[in-house]
Protein backbone atom coordinates (compact mmCIF):
# COMPACT_ATOMS: atom_id res chain seq x y z
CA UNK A 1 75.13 111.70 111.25
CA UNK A 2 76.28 108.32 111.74
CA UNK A 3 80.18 107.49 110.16
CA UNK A 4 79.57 104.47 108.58
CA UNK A 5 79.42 103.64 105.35
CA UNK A 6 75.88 102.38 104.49
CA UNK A 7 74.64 99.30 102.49
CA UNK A 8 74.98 99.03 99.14
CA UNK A 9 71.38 99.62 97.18
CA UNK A 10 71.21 99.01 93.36
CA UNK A 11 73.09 101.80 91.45
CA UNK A 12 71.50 103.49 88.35
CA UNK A 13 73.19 104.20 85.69
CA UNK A 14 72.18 105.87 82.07
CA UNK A 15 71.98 103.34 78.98
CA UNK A 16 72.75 104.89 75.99
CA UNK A 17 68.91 104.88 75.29
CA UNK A 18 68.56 106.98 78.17
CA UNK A 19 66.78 104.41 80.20
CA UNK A 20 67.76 103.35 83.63
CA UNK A 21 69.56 100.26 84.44
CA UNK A 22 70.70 98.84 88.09
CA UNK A 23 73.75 97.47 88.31
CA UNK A 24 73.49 94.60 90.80
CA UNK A 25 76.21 94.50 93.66
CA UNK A 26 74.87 91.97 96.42
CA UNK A 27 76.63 92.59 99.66
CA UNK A 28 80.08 93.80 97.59
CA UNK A 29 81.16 97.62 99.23
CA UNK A 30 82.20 99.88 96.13
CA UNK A 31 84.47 102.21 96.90
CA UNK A 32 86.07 104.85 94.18
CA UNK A 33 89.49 106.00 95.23
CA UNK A 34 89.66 109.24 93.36
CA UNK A 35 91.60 112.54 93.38
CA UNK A 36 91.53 115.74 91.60
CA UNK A 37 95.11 115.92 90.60
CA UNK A 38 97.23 113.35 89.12
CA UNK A 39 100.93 112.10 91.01
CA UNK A 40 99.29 112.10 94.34
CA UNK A 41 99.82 108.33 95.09
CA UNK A 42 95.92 107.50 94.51
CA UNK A 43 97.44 104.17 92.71
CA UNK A 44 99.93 103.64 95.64
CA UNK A 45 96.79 103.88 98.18
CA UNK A 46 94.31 101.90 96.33
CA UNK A 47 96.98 98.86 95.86
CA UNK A 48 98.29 99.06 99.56
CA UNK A 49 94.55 99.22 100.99
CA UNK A 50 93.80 96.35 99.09
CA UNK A 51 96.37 94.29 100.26
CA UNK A 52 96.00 95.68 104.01
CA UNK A 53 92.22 94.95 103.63
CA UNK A 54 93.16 91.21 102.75
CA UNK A 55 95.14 90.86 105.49
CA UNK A 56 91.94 91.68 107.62
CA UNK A 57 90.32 88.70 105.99
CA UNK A 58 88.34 90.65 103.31
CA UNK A 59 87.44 89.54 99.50
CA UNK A 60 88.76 92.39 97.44
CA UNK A 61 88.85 93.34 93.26
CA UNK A 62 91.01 95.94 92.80
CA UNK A 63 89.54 97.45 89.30
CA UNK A 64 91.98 99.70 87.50
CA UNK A 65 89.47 102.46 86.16
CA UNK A 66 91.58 104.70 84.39
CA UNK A 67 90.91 103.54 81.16
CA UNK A 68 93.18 105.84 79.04
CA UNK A 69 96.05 105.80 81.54
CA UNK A 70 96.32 102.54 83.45
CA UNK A 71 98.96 102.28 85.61
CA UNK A 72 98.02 100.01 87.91
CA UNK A 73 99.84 97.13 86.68
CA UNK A 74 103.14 99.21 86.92
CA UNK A 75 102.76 99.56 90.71
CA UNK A 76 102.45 95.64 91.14
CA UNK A 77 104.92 94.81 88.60
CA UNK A 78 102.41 92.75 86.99
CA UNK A 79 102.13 91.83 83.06
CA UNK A 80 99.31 91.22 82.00
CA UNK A 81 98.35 88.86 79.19
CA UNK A 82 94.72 89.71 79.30
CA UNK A 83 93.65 93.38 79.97
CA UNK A 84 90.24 95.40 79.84
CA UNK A 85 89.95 95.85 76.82
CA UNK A 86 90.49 92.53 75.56
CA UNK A 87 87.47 92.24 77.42
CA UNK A 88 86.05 94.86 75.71
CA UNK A 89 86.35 94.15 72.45
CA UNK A 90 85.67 90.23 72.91
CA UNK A 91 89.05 89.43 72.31
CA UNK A 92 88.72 87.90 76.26
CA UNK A 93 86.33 86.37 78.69
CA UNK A 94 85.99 88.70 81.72
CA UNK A 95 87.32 85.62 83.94
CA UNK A 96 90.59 85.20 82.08
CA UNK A 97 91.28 89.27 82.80
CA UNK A 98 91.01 89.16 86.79
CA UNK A 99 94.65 87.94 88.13
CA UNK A 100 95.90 87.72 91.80
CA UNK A 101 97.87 90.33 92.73
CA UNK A 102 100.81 90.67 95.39
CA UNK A 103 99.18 90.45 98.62
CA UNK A 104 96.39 88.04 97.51
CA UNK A 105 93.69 90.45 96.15
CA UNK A 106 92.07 90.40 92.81
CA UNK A 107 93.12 93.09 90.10
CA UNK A 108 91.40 93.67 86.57
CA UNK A 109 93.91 95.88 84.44
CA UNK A 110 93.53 98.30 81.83
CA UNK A 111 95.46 99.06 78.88
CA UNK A 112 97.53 101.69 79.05
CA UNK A 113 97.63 104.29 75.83
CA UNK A 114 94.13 103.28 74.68
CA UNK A 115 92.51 107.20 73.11
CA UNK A 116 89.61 105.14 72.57
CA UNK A 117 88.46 104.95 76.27
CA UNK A 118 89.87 109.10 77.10
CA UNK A 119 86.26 109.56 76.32
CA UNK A 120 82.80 108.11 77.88
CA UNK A 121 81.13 106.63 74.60
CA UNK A 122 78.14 104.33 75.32
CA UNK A 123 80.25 101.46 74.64
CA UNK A 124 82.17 101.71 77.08
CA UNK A 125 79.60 102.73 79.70
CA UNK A 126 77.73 99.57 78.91
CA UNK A 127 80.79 97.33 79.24
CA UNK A 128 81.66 99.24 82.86
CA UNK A 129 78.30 98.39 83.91
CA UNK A 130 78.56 94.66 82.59
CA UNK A 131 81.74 94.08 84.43
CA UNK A 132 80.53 95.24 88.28
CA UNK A 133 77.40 93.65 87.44
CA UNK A 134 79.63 90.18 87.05
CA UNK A 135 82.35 90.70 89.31
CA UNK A 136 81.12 92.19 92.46
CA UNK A 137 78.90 89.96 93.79
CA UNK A 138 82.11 87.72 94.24
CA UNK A 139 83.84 90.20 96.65
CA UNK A 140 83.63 92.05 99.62
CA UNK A 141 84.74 95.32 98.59
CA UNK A 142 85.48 96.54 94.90
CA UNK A 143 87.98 99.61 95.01
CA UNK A 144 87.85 101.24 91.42
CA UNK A 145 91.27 102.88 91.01
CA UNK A 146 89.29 105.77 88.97
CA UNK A 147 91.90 108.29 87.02
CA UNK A 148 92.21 112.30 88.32
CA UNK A 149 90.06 114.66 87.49
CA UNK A 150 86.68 115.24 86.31
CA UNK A 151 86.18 114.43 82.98
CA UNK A 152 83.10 112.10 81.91
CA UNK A 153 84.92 109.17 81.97
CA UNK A 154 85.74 109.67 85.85
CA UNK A 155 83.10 110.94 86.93
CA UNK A 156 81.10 107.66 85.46
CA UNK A 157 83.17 105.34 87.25
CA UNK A 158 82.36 106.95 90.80
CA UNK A 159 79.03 107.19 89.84
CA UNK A 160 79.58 103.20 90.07
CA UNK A 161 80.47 103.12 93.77
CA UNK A 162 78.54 104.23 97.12
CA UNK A 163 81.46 106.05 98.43
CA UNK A 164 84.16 107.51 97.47
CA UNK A 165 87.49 108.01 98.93
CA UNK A 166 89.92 111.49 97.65
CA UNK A 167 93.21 111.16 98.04
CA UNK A 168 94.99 114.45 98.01
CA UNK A 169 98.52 115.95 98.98
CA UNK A 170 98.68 118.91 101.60
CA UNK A 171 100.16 121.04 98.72
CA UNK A 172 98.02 123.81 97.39
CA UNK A 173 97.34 122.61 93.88
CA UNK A 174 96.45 119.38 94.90
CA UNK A 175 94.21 120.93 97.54
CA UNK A 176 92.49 123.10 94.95
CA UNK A 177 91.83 120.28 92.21
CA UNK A 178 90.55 118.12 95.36
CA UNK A 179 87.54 120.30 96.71
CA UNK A 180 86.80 120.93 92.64
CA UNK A 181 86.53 117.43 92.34
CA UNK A 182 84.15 117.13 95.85
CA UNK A 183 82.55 119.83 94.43
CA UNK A 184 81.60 118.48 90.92
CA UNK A 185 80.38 115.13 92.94
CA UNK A 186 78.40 116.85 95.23
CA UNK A 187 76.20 118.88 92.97
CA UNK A 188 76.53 116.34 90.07
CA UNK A 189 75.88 112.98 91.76
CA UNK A 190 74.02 114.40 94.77
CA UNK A 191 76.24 113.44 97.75
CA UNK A 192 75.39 114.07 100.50
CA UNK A 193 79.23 112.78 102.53
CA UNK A 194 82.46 111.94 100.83
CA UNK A 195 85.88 110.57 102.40
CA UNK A 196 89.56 112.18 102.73
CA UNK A 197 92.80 111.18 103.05
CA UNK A 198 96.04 112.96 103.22
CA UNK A 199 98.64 111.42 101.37
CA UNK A 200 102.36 112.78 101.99
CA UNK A 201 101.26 114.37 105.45
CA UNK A 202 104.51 116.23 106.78
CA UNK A 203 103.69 116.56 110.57
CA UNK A 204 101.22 114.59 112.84
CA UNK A 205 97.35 115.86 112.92
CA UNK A 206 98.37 117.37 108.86
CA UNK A 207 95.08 115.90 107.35
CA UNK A 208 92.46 116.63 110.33
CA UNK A 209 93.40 120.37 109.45
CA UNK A 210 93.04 120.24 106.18
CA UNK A 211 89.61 118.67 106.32
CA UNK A 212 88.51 120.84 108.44
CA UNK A 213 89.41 124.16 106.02
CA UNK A 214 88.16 122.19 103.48
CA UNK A 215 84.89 121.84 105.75
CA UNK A 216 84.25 125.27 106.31
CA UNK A 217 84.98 126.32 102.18
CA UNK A 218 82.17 123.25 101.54
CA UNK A 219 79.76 124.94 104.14
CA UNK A 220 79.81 128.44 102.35
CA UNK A 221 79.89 127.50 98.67
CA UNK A 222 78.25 124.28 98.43
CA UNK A 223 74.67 123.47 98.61
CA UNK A 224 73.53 119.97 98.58
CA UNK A 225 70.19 118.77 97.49
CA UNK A 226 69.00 118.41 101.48
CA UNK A 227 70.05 121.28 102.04
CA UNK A 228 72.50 119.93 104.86
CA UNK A 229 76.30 120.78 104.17
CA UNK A 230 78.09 118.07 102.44
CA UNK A 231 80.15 116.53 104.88
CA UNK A 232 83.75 115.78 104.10
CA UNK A 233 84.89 112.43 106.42
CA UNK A 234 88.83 112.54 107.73
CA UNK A 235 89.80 108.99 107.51
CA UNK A 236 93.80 109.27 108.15
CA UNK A 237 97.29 110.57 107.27
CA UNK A 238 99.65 108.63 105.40
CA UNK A 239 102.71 110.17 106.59
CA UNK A 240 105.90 111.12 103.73
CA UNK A 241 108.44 108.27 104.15
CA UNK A 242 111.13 107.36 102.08
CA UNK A 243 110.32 104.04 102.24
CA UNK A 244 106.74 104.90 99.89
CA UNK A 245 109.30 105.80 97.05
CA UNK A 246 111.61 103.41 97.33
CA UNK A 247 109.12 100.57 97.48
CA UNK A 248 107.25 102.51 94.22
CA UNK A 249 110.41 102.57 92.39
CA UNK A 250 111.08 98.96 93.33
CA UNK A 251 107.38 98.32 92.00
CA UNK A 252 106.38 96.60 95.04
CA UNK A 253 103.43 96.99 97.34
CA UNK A 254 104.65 99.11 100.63
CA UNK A 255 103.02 96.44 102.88
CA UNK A 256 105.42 93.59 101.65
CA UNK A 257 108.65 95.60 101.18
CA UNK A 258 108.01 97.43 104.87
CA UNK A 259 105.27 96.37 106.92
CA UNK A 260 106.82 98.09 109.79
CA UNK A 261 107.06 102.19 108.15
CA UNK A 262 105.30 104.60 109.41
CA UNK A 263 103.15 104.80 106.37
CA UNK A 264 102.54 100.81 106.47
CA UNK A 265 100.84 101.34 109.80
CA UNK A 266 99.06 104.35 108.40
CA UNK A 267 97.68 102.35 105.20
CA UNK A 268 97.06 99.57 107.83
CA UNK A 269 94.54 101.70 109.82
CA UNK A 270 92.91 103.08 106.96
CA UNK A 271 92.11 100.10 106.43
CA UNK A 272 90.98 98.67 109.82
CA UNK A 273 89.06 101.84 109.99
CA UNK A 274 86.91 101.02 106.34
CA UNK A 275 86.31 97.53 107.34
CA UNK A 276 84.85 98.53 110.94
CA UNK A 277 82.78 101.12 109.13
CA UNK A 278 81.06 98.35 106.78
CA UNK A 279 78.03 97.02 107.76
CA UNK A 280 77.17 93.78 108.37
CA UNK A 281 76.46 91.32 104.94
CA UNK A 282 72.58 91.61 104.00
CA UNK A 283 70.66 88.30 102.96
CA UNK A 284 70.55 88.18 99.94
């Protein structure tokens, strides 16, 4: 099976009426950067690879999907005049919410606090759909910065995007939420490969380990609709470094503050690694 992430088709998604609807995403990559369990630095990845994928000359939205508990803005010490849901409750143009971030990438915030989007309602399924359907087209690669878990909401937003990227810890609980969360994709959305990447990796060659158990568990308790075992993709280790917190606490992006840390270069080839993986821009 080839390791590259194919071409973006139309994605269906479910109206409220129950009929189907493609969201239109041109030559824009969607990727989901997910995780099962919360605190496992899936904000601190997504923002980093954004700016590292910049640096390599890409076109990148950065679009903070956790509704409920948007944090996004936190990590890039950004304040926001116009958020998501401005947008979504026409308050906003969809224009005024995207803002450049540190590093030179696009971000669309949430609100943070907002019990109104904890729950997928066909509002706001409609108004996700509306905004990839505007924005991506504009971009090279769209990384939704979904929240942990599985609930509906989640779930929905990687249902937006052709692959998805876990981020996960090599502690046990974060493990465990992890391959529930590949698990729940794999049956529920019917895919067939997703990616990994260890996060906090202690010792050198951490992550290729841990995909690998996680592998073998996958084989023996997860059928796929081929029939073929799902296959779970190592993409890297971002190594623990002191730097990572103190750059987090100083609410700036790890590239900037220390290009030269171990987990810099880490985040750095992550990223080299996703752009060499994309295929070439289709006609459109």
């Amino acid at each position: 099976m080839s390791d590259v992430l194919s071409p973006l088709h139309p994605t269906k998604a479910t109206t409220p009426g129950g009929e189907l609807r493609t969201i239109r995403t041109s030559n824009a990559h969607i990727i989901a950067v997910t995780s099962g369990k919360g605190g496992v630095g899936k904000t601190f990845v997504s923002a980093n690879l954004a700016a590292a994928l910049t640096r390599l000359g890409m076109r990148v939205l950065v679009l903070d999907a956790d509704l409920g508990l948007a944090n996004l803005d936190v990590v890039l010490n950004l304040y926001p005049k116009v958020t998501l849901h401005d947008v979504f409750t026409g308050k906003a143009s969809l224009q005024d919410a995207v803002v450049t971030a540190p590093g030179g990438f696009h971000v669309l915030l949430a609100g943070s606090g907002m019990v109104e989007y904890s729950r997928l309602t066909p509002e706001v399924r409609n108004q996700l759909i509306h905004v990839i359907d505007t924005l991506a087209p504009n971009y090279d690669v769209v990384l939704l910065d979904t929240g942990a878990g599985i609930s509906d909401v989640v779930l929905f937003s990687v249902s937006l995007a052709k692959e998805v990227l876990i981020v996960a810890t090599p502690e046990p609980t974060s493990l465990t939420d992890a391959y529930a969360a590949i698990k729940v994709l794999a049956t529920q959305q019917k895919r067939q490969n997703m990616r990994l990447v260890i996060n906090q990796a202690i010792r050198p060659g951490d992550g290729r380990a841990i995909t690998g158990q996680l592998q073998q568990v996958l084989n023996r308790f997860v059928n796929t609709e081929s029939g073929l075992p799902m296959r779970l993709i190592h993409m890297g280790d971002i190594p623990a470094d002191k730097a990572v917190r103190d750059a987090v606490m100083r609410r700036q992006l790890l590239l900037q503050a220390t290009p030269g840390c171990a987990a810099s270069l880490a985040v750095a080839q992550l990223a080299s690694r996703i752009k060499s993986m994309l295929p070439a821009p289709q006609p459109e």
